[in-house]
Structure formats: structure tokens, C-alpha cells
C-alpha atoms as a PDB file:
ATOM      1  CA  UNK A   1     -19.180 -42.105  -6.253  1.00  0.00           C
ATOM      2  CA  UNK A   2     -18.934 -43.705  -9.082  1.00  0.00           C
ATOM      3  CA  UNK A   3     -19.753 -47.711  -9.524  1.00  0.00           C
ATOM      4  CA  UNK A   4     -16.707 -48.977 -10.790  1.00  0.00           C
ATOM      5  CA  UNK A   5     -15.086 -47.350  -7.731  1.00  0.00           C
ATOM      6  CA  UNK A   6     -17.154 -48.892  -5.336  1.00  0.00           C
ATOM      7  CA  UNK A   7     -16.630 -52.363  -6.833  1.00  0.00           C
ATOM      8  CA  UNK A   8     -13.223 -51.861  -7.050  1.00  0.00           C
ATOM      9  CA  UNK A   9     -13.033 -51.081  -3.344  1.00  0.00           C
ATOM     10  CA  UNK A  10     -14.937 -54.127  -2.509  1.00  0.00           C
ATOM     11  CA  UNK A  11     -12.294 -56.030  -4.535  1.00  0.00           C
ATOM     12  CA  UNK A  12      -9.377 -55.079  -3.128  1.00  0.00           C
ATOM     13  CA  UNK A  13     -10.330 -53.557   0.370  1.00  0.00           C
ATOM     14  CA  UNK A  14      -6.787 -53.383   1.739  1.00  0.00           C
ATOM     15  CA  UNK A  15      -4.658 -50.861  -0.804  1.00  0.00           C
ATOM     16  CA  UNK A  16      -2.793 -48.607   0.980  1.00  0.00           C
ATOM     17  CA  UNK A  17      -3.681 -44.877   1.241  1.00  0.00           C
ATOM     18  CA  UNK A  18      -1.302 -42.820  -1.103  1.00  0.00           C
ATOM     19  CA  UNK A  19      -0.536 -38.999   0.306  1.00  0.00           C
ATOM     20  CA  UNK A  20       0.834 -35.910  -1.011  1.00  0.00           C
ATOM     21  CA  UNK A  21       0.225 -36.681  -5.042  1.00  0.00           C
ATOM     22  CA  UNK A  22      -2.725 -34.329  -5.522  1.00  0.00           C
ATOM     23  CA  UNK A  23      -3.690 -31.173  -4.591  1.00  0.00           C
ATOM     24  CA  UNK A  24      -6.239 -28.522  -4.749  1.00  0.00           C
ATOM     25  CA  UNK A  25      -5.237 -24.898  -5.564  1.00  0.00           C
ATOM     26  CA  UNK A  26      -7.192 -21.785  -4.806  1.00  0.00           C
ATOM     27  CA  UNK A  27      -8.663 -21.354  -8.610  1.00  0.00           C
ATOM     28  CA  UNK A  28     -10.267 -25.297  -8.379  1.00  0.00           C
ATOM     29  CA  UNK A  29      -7.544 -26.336 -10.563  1.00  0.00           C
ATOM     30  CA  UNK A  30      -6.023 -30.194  -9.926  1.00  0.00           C
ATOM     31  CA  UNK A  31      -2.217 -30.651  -9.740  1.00  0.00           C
ATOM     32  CA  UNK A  32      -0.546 -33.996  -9.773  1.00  0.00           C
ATOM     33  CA  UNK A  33       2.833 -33.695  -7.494  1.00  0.00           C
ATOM     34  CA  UNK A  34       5.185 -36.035  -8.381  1.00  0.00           C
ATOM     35  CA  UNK A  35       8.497 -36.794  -5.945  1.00  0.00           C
ATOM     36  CA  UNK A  36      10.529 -34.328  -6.870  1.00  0.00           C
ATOM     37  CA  UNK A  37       7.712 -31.808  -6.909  1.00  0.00           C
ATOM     38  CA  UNK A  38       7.222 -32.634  -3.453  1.00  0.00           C
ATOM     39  CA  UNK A  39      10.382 -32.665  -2.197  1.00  0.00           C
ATOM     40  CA  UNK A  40      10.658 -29.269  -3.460  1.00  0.00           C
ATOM     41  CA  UNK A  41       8.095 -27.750  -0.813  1.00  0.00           C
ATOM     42  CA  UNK A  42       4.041 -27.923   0.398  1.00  0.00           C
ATOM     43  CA  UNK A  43       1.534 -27.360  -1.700  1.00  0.00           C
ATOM     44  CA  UNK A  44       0.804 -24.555  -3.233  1.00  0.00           C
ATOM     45  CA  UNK A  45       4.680 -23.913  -3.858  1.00  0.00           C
ATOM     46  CA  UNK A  46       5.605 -25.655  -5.921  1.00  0.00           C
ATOM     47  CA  UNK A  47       2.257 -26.672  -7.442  1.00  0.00           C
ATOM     48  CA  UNK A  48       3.661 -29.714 -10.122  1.00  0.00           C
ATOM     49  CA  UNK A  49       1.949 -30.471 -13.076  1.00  0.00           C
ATOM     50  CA  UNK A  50      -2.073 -29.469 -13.571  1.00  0.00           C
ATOM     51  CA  UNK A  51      -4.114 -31.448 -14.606  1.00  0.00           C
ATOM     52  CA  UNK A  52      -5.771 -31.010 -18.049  1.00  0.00           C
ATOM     53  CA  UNK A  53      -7.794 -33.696 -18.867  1.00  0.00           C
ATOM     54  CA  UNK A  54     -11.271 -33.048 -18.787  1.00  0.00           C
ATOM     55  CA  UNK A  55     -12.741 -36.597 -18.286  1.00  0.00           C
ATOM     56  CA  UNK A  56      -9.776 -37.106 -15.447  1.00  0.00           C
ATOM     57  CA  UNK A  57     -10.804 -33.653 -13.640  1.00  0.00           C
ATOM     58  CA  UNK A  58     -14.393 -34.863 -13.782  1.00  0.00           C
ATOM     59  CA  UNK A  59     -13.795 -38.656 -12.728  1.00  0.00           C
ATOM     60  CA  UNK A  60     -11.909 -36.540  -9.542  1.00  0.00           C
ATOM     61  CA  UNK A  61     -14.478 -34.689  -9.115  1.00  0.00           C
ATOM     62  CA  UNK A  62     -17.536 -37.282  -8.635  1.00  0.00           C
ATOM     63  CA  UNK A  63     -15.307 -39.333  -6.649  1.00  0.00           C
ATOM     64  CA  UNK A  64     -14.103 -36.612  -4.314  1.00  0.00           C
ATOM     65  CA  UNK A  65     -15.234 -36.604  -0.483  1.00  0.00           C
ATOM     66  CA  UNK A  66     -14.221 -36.162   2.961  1.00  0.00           C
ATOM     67  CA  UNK A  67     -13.261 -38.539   5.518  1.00  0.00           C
ATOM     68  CA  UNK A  68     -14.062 -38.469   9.656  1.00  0.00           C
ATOM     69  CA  UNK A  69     -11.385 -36.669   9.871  1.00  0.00           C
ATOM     70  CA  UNK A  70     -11.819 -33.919   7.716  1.00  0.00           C
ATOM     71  CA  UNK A  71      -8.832 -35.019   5.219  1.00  0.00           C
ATOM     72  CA  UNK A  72     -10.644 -34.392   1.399  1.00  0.00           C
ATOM     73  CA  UNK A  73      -9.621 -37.542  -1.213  1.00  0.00           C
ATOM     74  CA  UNK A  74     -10.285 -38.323  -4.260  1.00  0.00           C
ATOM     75  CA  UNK A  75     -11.234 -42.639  -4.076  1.00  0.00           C
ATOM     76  CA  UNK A  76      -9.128 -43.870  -7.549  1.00  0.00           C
ATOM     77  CA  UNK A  77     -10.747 -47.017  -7.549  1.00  0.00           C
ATOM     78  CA  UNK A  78      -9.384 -49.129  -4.420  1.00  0.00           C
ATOM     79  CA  UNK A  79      -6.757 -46.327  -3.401  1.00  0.00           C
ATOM     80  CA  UNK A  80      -7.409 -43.332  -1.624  1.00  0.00           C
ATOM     81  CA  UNK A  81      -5.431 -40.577  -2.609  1.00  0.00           C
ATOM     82  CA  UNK A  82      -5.437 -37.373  -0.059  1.00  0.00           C
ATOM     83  CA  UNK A  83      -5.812 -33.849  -1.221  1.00  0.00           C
ATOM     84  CA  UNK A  84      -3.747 -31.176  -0.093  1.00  0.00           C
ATOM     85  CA  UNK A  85      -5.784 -27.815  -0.217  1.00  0.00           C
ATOM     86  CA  UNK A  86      -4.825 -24.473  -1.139  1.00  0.00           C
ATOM     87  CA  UNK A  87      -7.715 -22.536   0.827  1.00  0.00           C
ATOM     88  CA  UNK A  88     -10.729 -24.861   1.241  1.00  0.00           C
ATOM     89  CA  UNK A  89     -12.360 -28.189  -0.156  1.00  0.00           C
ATOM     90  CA  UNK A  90     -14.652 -26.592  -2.562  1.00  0.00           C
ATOM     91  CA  UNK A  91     -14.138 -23.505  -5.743  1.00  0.00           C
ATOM     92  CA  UNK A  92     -17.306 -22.338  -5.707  1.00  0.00           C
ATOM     93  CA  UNK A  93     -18.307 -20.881  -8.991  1.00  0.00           C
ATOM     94  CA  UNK A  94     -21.477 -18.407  -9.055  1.00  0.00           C
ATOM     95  CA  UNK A  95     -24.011 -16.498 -11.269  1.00  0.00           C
ATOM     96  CA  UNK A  96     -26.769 -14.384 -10.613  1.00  0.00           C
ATOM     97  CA  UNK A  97     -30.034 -16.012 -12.253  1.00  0.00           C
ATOM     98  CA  UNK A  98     -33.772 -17.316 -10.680  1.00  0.00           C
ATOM     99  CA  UNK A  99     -32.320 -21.001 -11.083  1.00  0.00           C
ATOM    100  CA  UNK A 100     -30.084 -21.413  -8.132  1.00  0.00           C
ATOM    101  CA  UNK A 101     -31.428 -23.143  -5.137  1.00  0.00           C
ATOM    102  CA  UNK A 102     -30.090 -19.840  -2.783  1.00  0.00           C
ATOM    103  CA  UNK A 103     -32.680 -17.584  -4.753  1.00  0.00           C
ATOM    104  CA  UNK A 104     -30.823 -14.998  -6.862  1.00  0.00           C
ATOM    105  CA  UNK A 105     -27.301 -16.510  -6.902  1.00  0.00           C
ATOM    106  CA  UNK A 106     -26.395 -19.266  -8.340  1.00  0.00           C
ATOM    107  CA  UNK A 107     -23.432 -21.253  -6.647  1.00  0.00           C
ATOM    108  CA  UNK A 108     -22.365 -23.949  -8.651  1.00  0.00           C
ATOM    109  CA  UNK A 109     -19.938 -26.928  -7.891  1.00  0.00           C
ATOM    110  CA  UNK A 110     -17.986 -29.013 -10.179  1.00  0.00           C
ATOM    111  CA  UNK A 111     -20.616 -31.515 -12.281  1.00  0.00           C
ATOM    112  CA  UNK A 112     -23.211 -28.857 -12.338  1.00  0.00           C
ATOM    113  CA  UNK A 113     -24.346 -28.812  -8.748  1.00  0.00           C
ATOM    114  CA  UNK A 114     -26.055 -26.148  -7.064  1.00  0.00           C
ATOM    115  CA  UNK A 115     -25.281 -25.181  -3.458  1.00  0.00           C
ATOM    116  CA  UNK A 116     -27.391 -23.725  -1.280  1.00  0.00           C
ATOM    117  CA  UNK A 117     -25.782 -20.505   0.615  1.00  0.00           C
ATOM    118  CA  UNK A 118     -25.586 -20.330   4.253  1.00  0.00           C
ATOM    119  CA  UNK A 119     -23.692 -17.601   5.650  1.00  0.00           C
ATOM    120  CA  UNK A 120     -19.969 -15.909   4.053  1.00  0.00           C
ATOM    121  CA  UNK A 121     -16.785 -14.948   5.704  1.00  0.00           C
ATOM    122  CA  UNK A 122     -13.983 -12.667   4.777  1.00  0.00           C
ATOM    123  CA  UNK A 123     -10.286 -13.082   5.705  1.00  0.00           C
ATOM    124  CA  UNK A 124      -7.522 -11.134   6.149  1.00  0.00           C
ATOM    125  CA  UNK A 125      -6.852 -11.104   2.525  1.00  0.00           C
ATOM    126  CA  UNK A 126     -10.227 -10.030   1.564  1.00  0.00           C
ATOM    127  CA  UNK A 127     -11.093 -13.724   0.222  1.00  0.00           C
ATOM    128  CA  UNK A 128     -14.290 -14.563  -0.040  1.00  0.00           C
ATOM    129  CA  UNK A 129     -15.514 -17.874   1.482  1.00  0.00           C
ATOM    130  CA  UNK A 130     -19.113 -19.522   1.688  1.00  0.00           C
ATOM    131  CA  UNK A 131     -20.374 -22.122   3.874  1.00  0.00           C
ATOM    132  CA  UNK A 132     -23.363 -23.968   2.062  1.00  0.00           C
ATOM    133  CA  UNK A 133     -25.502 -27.149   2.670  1.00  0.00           C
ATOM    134  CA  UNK A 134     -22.766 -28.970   0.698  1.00  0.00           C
ATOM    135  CA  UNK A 135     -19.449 -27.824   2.109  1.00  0.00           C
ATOM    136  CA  UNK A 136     -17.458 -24.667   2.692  1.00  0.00           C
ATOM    137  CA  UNK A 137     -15.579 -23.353  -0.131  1.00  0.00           C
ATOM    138  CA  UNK A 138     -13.652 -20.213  -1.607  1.00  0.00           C
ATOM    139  CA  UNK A 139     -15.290 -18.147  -4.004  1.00  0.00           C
ATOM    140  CA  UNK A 140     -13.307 -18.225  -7.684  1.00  0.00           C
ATOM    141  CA  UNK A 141     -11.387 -14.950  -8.201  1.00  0.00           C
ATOM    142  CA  UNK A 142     -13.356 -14.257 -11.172  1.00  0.00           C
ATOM    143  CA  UNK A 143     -16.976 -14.522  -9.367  1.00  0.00           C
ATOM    144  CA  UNK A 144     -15.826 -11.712  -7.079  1.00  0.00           C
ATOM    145  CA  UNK A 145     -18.395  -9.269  -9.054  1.00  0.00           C
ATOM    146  CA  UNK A 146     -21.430 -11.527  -8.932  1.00  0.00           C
ATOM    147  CA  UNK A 147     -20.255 -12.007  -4.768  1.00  0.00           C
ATOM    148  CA  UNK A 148     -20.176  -8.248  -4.827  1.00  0.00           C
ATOM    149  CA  UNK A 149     -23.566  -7.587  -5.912  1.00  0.00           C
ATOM    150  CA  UNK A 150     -24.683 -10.636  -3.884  1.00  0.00           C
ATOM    151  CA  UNK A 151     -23.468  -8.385  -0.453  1.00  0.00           C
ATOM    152  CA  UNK A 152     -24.420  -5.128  -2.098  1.00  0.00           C
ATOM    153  CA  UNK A 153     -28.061  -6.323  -2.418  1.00  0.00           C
ATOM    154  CA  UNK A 154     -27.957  -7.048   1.543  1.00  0.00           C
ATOM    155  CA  UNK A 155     -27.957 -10.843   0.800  1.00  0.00           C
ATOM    156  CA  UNK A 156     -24.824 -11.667   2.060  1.00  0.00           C
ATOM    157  CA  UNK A 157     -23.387 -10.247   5.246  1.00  0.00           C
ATOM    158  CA  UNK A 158     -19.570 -11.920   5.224  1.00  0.00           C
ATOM    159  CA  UNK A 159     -18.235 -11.693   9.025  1.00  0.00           C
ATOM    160  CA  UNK A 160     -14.378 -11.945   9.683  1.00  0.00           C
ATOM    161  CA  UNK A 161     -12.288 -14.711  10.304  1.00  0.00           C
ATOM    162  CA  UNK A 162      -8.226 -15.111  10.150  1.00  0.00           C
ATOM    163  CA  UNK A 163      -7.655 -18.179   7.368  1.00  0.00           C
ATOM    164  CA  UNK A 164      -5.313 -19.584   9.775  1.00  0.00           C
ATOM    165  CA  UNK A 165      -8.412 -20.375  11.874  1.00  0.00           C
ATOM    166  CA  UNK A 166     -11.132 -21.467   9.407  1.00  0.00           C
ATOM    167  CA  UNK A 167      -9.815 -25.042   8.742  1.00  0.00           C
ATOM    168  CA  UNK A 168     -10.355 -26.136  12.114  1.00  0.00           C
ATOM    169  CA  UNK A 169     -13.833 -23.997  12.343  1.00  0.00           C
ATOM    170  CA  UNK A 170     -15.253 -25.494   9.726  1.00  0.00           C
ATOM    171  CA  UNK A 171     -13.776 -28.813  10.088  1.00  0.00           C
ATOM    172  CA  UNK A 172     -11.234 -29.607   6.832  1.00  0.00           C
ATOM    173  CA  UNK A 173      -7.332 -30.641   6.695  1.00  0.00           C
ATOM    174  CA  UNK A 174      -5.206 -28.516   4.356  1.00  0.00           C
ATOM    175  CA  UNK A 175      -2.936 -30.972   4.367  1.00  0.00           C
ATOM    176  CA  UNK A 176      -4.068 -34.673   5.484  1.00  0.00           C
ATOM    177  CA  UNK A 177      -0.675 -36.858   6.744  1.00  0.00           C
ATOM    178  CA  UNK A 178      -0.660 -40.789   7.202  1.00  0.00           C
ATOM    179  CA  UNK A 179      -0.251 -40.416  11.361  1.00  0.00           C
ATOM    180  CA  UNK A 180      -2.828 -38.110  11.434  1.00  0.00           C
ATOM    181  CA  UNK A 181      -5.482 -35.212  10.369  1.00  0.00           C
ATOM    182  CA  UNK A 182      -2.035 -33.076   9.772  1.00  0.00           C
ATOM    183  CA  UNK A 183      -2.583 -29.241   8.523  1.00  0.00           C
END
């Protein structure tokens, strides 16, 4: 997290929560959701407006974590701002090279960090979705072939699991609420 952030919360300790403004879709792209957007539906229909900015998506990004409760948030100085989720808390990106810390497959999070892969899971749509040392995450759409050679090589061995069920196995909020962990 960055400094500035944690001085800010130390500052002003007591700023309320804010919920529902920014969400997380499937790709790893940020949307801001204004009123109207949300009033129109949940996350990821409609989506609102995404964000473009690359110093913005990268001041998110180091300053995104999880709570007790599983809710995901990005801390905007003294406010917390909740995430809604599309699939999972992490877009995993990944490569096939000698760097990565998982051997021959590189899985990369936002800010250039390297996770280290644990075990993979399919679900009923045939997504693709890794649980490493730093969080469980969806494979992008367009790493599908490097994730394909990564099983075809025996490396991976995804099991099954409905989506429906893997927030609650692995322990994340899709949708985090004010009275509660929500989903």
C-alpha cells in the first residue's frame, strides 16, 4: 500500500466506506459505476465507464486488498471503496519462460508480480481459474493457449467446480454490501 494512503488513513480514520462505485470485470479491466449505472443493474451488466488511465489503474492496483471478510477494496486514501467482481479477485496474466517463480509458466499480476501456481479448476463454462500463493484468480481469455500447453505438458491438472460455488471455497465476495459479506 502505498504511503500517502497509509498516512491519509491515520489522518482521517473515520471516513465512511463507499460501495458499489468500482468493479472488477472478467478481462482485469476497472469500471467506475456511477448512480445511474447502478441503478441500472449488478455488475457486470451494466458495466459503466472503464477506466483508462494508466497511473489511476496502477494506483488501484497497489492499493488493492482484501478484508476479513473476503470483500476486495481498493483503500483511496482514507476511504475504502469495495469491489464488485466479475469472476474472482485476481486476472491472472501468463507466459511460458524459465523466469516465473512456478517453473515454466509465468503468472503475472498487475505491477509485475509473479505468482506462484498451486493447483487449477475448471467451471462449467470451461473458465480457467488458478489458486496461487497470492490469491485465486481467472486466467485472461487471451492466456488460454499458454494455460493449454501448461495442462498439456501434465503441469496442470484443473479439477471441476460449479462458479456458483468457488466464491465461498476459496473465500472472496463478488459483491461486498455495507450489512454484510453480501454475494
Amino acid at each position: 500500500m502505498d504511503q500517502i494512503v497509509k498516512a491519509a488513513m491515520r489522518k482521517w480514520p473515520t471516513v465512511p466506506h463507499c460501495y458499489g462505485w468500482l468493479a472488477l470485470d472478467a478481462r482485469g479491466d476497472w469500471y467506475l459505476r456511477d448512480e445511474p449505472t447502478q441503478a441500472a443493474g449488478h455488475f457486470p451488466r451494466p458495466k459503466g465507464s472503464r477506466i483508462e488511465h494508466e497511473g489511476l489503474r496502477e494506483f488501484i492496483e497497489r492499493n488493492y486488498e482484501a478484508d476479513a471478510r473476503g470483500c476486495w477494496y481498493f483503500q483511496n486514501g482514507p476511504q475504502r471503496v469495495y469491489v464488485e467482481l466479475e469472476a474472482a479477485p485476481w486476472v491472472f496474466r501468463l507466459d511460458e519462460g524459465p523466469a516465473g517463480p512456478s517453473g515454466r509458466w509465468r503468472i503475472s499480476l498487475p505491477g509485475e508480480r509473479q505468482a506462484r501456481y498451486r493447483a487449477a479448476w475448471l467451471d462449467e463454462r470451461g473458465r480457467l481459474f488458478l489458486d496461487c500463493d497470492l490469491g485465486f484468480g481467472l486466467v485472461h481469455s487471451l492466456d488460454t493457449d499458454v494455460a493449454a500447453l501448461a495442462i498439456e505438458a501434465g503441469d496442470w491438472q484443473p479439477r471441476d467446480m460449479e462458479f456458483a460455488r468457488m466464491p465461498a471455497h476459496f473465500g472472496y465476495v463478488l459483491r461486498p454490501q455495507a450489512d454484510g459479506p453480501g454475494s
